[in-house]
Protein backbone atom coordinates (compact mmCIF):
# COMPACT_ATOMS: atom_id res chain seq x y z
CA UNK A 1 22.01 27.19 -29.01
CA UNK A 2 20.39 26.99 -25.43
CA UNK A 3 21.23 24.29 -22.63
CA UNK A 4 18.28 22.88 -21.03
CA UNK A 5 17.69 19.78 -18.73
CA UNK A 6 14.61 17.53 -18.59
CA UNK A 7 13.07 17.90 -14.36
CA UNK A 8 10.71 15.29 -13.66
CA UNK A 9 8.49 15.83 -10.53
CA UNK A 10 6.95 12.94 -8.06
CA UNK A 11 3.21 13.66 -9.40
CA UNK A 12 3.81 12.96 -12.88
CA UNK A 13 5.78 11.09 -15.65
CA UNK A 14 6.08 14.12 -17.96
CA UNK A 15 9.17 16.12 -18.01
CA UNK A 16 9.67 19.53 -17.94
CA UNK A 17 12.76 21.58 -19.53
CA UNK A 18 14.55 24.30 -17.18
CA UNK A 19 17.69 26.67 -17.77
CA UNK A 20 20.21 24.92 -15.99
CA UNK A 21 21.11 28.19 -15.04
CA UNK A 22 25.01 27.20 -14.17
CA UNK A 23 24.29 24.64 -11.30
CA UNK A 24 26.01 22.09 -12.97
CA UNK A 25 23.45 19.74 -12.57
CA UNK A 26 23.35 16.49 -14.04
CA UNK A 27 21.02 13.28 -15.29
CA UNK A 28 19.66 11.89 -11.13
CA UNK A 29 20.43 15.27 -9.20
CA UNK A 30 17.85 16.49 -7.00
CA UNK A 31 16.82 19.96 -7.93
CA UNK A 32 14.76 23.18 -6.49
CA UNK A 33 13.44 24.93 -9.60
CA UNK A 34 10.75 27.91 -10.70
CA UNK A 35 7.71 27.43 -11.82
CA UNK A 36 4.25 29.08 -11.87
CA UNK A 37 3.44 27.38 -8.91
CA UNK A 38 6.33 28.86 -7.29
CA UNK A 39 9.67 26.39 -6.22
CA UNK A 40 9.35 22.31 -6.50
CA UNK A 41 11.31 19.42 -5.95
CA UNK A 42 11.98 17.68 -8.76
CA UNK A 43 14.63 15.03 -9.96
CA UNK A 44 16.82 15.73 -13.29
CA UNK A 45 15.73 12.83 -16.06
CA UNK A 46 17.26 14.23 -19.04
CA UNK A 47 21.04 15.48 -18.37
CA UNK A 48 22.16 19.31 -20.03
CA UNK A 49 21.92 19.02 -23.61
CA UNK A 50 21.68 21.86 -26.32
CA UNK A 51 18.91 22.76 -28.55
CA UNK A 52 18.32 25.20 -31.16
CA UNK A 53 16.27 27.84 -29.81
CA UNK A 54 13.90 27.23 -32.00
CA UNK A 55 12.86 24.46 -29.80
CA UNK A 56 13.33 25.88 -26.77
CA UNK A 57 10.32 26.14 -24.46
CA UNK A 58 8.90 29.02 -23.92
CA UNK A 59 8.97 30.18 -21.13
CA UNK A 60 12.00 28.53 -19.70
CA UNK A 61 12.26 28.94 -16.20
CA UNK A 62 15.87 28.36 -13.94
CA UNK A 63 16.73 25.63 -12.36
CA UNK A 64 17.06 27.70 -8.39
CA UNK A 65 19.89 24.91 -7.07
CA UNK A 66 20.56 21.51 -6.14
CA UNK A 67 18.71 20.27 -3.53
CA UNK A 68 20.37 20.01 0.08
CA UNK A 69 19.03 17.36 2.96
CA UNK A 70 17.22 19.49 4.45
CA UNK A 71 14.97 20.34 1.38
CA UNK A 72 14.72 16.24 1.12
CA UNK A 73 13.69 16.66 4.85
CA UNK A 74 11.07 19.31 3.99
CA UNK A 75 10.15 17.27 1.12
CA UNK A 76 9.33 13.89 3.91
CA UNK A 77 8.15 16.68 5.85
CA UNK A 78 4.92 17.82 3.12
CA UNK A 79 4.49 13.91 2.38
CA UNK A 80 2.92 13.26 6.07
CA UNK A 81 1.23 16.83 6.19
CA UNK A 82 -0.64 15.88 2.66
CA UNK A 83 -1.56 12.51 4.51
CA UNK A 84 -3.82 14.46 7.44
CA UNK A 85 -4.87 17.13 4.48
CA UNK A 86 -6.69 14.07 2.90
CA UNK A 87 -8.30 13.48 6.23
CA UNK A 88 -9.08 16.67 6.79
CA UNK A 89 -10.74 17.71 2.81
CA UNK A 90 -12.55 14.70 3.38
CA UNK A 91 -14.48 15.52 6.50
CA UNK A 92 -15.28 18.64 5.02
CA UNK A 93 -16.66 17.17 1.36
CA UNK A 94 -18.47 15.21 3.93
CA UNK A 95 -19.80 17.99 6.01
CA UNK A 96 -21.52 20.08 2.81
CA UNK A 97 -22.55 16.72 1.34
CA UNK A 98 -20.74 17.79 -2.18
CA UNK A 99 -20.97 14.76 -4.95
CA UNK A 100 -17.46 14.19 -4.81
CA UNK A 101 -14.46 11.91 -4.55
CA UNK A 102 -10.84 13.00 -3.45
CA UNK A 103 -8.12 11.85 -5.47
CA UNK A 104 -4.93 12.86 -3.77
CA UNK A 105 -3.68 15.94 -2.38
CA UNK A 106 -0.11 17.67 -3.51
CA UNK A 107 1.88 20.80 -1.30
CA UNK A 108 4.04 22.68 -3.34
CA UNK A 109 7.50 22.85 -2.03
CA UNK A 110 7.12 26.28 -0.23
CA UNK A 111 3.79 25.55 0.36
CA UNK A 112 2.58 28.34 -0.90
CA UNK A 113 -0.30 26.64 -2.61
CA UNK A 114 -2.04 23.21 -1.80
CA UNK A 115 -3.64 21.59 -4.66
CA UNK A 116 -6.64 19.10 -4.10
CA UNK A 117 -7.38 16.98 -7.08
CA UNK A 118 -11.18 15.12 -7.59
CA UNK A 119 -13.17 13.23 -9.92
CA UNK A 120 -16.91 13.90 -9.86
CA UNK A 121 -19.84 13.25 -12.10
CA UNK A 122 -20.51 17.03 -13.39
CA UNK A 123 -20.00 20.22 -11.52
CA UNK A 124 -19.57 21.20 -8.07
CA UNK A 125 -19.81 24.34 -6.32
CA UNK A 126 -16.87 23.98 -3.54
CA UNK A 127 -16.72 27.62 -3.10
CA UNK A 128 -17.54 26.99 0.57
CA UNK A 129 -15.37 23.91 0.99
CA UNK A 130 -12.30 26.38 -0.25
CA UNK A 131 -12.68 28.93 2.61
CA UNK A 132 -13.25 26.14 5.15
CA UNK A 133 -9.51 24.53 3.79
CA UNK A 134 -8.22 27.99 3.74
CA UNK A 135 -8.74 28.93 7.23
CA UNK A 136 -7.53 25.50 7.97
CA UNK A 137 -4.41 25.50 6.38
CA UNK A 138 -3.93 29.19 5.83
CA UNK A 139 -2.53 29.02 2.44
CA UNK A 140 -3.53 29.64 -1.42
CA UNK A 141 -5.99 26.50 -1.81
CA UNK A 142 -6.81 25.20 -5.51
CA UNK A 143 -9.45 22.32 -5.79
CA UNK A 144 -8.51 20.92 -9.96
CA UNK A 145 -11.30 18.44 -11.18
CA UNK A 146 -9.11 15.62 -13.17
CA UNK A 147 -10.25 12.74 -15.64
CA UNK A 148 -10.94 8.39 -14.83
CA UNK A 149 -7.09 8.48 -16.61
CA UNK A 150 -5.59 11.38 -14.32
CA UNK A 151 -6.84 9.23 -11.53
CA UNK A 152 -5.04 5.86 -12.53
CA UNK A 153 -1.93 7.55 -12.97
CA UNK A 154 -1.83 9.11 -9.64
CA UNK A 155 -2.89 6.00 -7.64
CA UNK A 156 -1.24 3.59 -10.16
CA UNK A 157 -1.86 -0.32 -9.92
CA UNK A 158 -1.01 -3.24 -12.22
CA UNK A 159 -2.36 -4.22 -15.03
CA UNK A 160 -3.76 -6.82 -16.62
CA UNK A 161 -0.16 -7.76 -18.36
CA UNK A 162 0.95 -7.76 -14.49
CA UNK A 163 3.02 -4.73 -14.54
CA UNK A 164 2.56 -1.37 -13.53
CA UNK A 165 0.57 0.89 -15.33
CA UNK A 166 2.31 2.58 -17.63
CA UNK A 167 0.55 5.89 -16.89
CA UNK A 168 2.10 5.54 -13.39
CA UNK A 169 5.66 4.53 -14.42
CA UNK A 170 6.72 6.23 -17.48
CA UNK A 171 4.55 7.49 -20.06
CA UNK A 172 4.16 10.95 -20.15
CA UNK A 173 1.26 12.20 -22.11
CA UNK A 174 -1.93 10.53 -22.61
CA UNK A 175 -2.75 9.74 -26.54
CA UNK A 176 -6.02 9.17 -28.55
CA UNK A 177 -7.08 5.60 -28.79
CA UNK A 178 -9.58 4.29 -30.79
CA UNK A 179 -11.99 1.28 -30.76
CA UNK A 180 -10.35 1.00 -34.28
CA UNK A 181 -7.03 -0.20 -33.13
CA UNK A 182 -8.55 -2.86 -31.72
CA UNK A 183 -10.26 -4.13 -34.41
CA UNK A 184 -6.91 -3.38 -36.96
CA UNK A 185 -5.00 -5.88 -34.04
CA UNK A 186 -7.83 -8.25 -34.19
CA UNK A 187 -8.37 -8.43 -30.80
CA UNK A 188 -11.39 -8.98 -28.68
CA UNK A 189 -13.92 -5.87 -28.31
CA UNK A 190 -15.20 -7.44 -25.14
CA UNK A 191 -14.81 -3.63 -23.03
CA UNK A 192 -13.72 -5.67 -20.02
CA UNK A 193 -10.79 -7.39 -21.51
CA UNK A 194 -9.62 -4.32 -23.89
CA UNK A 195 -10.00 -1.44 -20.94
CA UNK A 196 -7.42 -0.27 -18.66
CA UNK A 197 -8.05 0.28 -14.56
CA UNK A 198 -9.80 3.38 -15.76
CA UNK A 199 -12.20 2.27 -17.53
CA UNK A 200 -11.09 3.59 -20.52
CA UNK A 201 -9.69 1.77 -23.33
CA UNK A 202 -6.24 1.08 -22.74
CA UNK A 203 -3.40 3.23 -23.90
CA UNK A 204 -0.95 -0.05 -25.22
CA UNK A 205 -3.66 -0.51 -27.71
CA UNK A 206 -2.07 2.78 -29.46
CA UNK A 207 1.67 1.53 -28.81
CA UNK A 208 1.40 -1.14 -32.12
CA UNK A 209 -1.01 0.18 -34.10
CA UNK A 210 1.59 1.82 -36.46
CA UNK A 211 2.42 -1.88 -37.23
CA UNK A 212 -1.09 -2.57 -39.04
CA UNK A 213 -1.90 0.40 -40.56
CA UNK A 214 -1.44 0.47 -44.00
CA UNK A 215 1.43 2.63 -45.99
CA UNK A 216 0.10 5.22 -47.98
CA UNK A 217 1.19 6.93 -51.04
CA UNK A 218 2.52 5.72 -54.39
CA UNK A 219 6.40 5.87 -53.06
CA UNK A 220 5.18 2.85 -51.30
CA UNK A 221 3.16 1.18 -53.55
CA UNK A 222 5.91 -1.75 -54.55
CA UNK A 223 6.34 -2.24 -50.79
CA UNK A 224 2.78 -2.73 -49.36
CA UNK A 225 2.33 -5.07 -52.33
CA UNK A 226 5.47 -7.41 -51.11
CA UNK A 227 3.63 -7.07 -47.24
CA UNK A 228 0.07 -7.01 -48.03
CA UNK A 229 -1.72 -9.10 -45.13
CA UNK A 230 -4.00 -11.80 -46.61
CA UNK A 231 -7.18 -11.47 -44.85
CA UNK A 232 -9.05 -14.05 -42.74
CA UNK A 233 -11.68 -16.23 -44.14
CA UNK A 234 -10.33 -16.23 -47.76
CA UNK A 235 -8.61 -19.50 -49.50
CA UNK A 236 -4.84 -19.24 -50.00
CA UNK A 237 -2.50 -21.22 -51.86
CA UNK A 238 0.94 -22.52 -49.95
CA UNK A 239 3.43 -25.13 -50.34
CA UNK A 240 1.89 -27.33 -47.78
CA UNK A 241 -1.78 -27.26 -49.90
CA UNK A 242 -4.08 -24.69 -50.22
CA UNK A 243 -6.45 -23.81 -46.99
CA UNK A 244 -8.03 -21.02 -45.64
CA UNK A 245 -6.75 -18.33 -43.41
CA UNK A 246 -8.10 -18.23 -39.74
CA UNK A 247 -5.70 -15.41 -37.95
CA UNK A 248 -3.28 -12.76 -39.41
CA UNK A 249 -0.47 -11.49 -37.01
CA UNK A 250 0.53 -8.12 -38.54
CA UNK A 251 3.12 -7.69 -36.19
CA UNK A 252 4.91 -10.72 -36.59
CA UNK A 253 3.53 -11.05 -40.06
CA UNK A 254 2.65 -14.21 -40.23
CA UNK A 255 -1.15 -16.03 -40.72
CA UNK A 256 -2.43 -19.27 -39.39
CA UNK A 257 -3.75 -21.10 -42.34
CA UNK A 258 -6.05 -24.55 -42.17
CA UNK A 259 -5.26 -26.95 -44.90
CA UNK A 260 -7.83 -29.55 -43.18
CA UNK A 261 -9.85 -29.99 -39.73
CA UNK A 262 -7.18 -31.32 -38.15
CA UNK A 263 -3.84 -29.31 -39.95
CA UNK A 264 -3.39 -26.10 -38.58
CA UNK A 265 -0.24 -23.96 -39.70
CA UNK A 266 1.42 -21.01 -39.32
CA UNK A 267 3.50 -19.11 -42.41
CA UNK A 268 4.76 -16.16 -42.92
CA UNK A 269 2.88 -14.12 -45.62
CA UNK A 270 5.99 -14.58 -48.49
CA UNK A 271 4.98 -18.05 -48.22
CA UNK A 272 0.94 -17.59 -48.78
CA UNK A 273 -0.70 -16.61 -52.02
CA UNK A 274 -3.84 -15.86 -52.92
CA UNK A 275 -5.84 -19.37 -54.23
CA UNK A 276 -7.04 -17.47 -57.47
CA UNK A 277 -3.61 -16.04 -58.66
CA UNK A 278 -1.92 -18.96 -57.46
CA UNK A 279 -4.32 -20.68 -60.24
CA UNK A 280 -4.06 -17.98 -62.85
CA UNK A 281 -0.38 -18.02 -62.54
CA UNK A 282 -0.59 -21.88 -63.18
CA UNK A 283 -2.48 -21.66 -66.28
């Protein structure tokens, strides 16, 4: 068994796993810790815990100490210098007229590297634009091209349900998601009322679709017949009349059913049955 804790750093919701390394560190501690990039700041989301070391990460890198004031200082200290480096990147993307848009701009603890990140249409040769920030800032530079999604997550926003984005606030890696789970939810494929502040479809779409996809196998076979979904547009038997179906919630599993123009209900699906058995059940 190995003892690990979960570090969190201020660019991004994923966690990474560290070797406590003795420091007694625990779950909201401010930490200084290795990594390829040489030492960060981070803050300790997952408290010491042990795992088999079959799951350990590899590699797992120390956690260096806890973090004092005065690397909290330092930390203040890099937020205001990344401010002017954004001025400063910019008036040079605007001095070799390069086709592209700065994101944000991140100083790694020690600054011993700077990262710049940027979206742009296809590729760009910023070989000149490095030396210029090198001899500016004196310092390893590293210009990283990132997606419309990478973007939203570092400059966050709300979305349309009025909360933050959850790419800003807590998820950590980016899934697949499909125009299918839209259609499976029944929602509207409209691209303006189904995508996300990046443009891209957004990720909640993926967060239910486990709910209406169907269970496979024969293990399951008795159960998706007790919780098949009657689908809309077909005529249904219930004990309120027979009428047709006009929505199916698979989540809540329930249908809205219209037994005339001007009777609209909603059942649950043990209550619905299919016109045609209902009938050949009767005779």
């Amino acid at each position: 068994m190995t003892t690990i804790v979960g570090v969190r750093f201020k660019r991004t919701c994923k966690i990474y796993y560290f070797d406590p390394a003795g420091t007694g560190v625990q779950k909201g501690d401010d930490v200084i810790v290795e990594t390829t990039w040489g030492k960060e700041f981070g803050t300790v989301a997952v408290g010491p815990k042990d795992v088999e070391d079959k799951h350990v990460p590899q590699p797992l890198k120390a956690v260096v100490r806890k973090a004092t004031d005065n690397d909290r200082k330092k930390v203040a200290e890099n937020g205001v210098r990344e401010k002017e480096a954004v001025n400063i990147c910019q008036r040079c993307i605007k001095r070799h007229n390069l086709e592209m848009n700065l994101v944000d701009v991140e100083f790694t603890f020690d600054v011993s590297r700077i990262i710049f990140y940027f979206t742009a249409e296809g590729r760009v040769d910023f070989r000149e634009l490095v030396k210029d920030l090198a001899s500016v800032f004196r310092t390893r530079i590293e210009l990283r091209q990132i997606g419309v999604r990478d973007e939203a997550r570092m400059v966050g926003g709300i979305g349309c349900c009025g909360r933050p984005l959850c790419c800003a606030s807590w998820m950590g890696d980016f899934e697949p998601v499909s125009i299918r789970m839209a259609k499976s939810q029944n929602l509207s494929l409209n691209p303006t009322k189904i995508s996300g502040c990046c443009g891209r479809l957004m990720c909640c779409l993926k967060f239910e679709d486990y709910l209406y996809e169907k269970p496979k196998g024969k293990v399951k076979k008795v159960r998706r017949e007790k919780i098949e979904a009657p689908q809309v547009g077909t005529m249904v038997a219930t004990s309120l009349g027979n009428g047709k179906v006009t929505t199916v919630n698979k989540a809540k599993h329930t249908a809205t059913v219209q037994l005339t123009p001007d009777n609209v209900v909603t059942l649950e699906w043990s209550e619905i049955m299919d016109l045609d058995k209902a009938q050949a059940d009767a005779d």
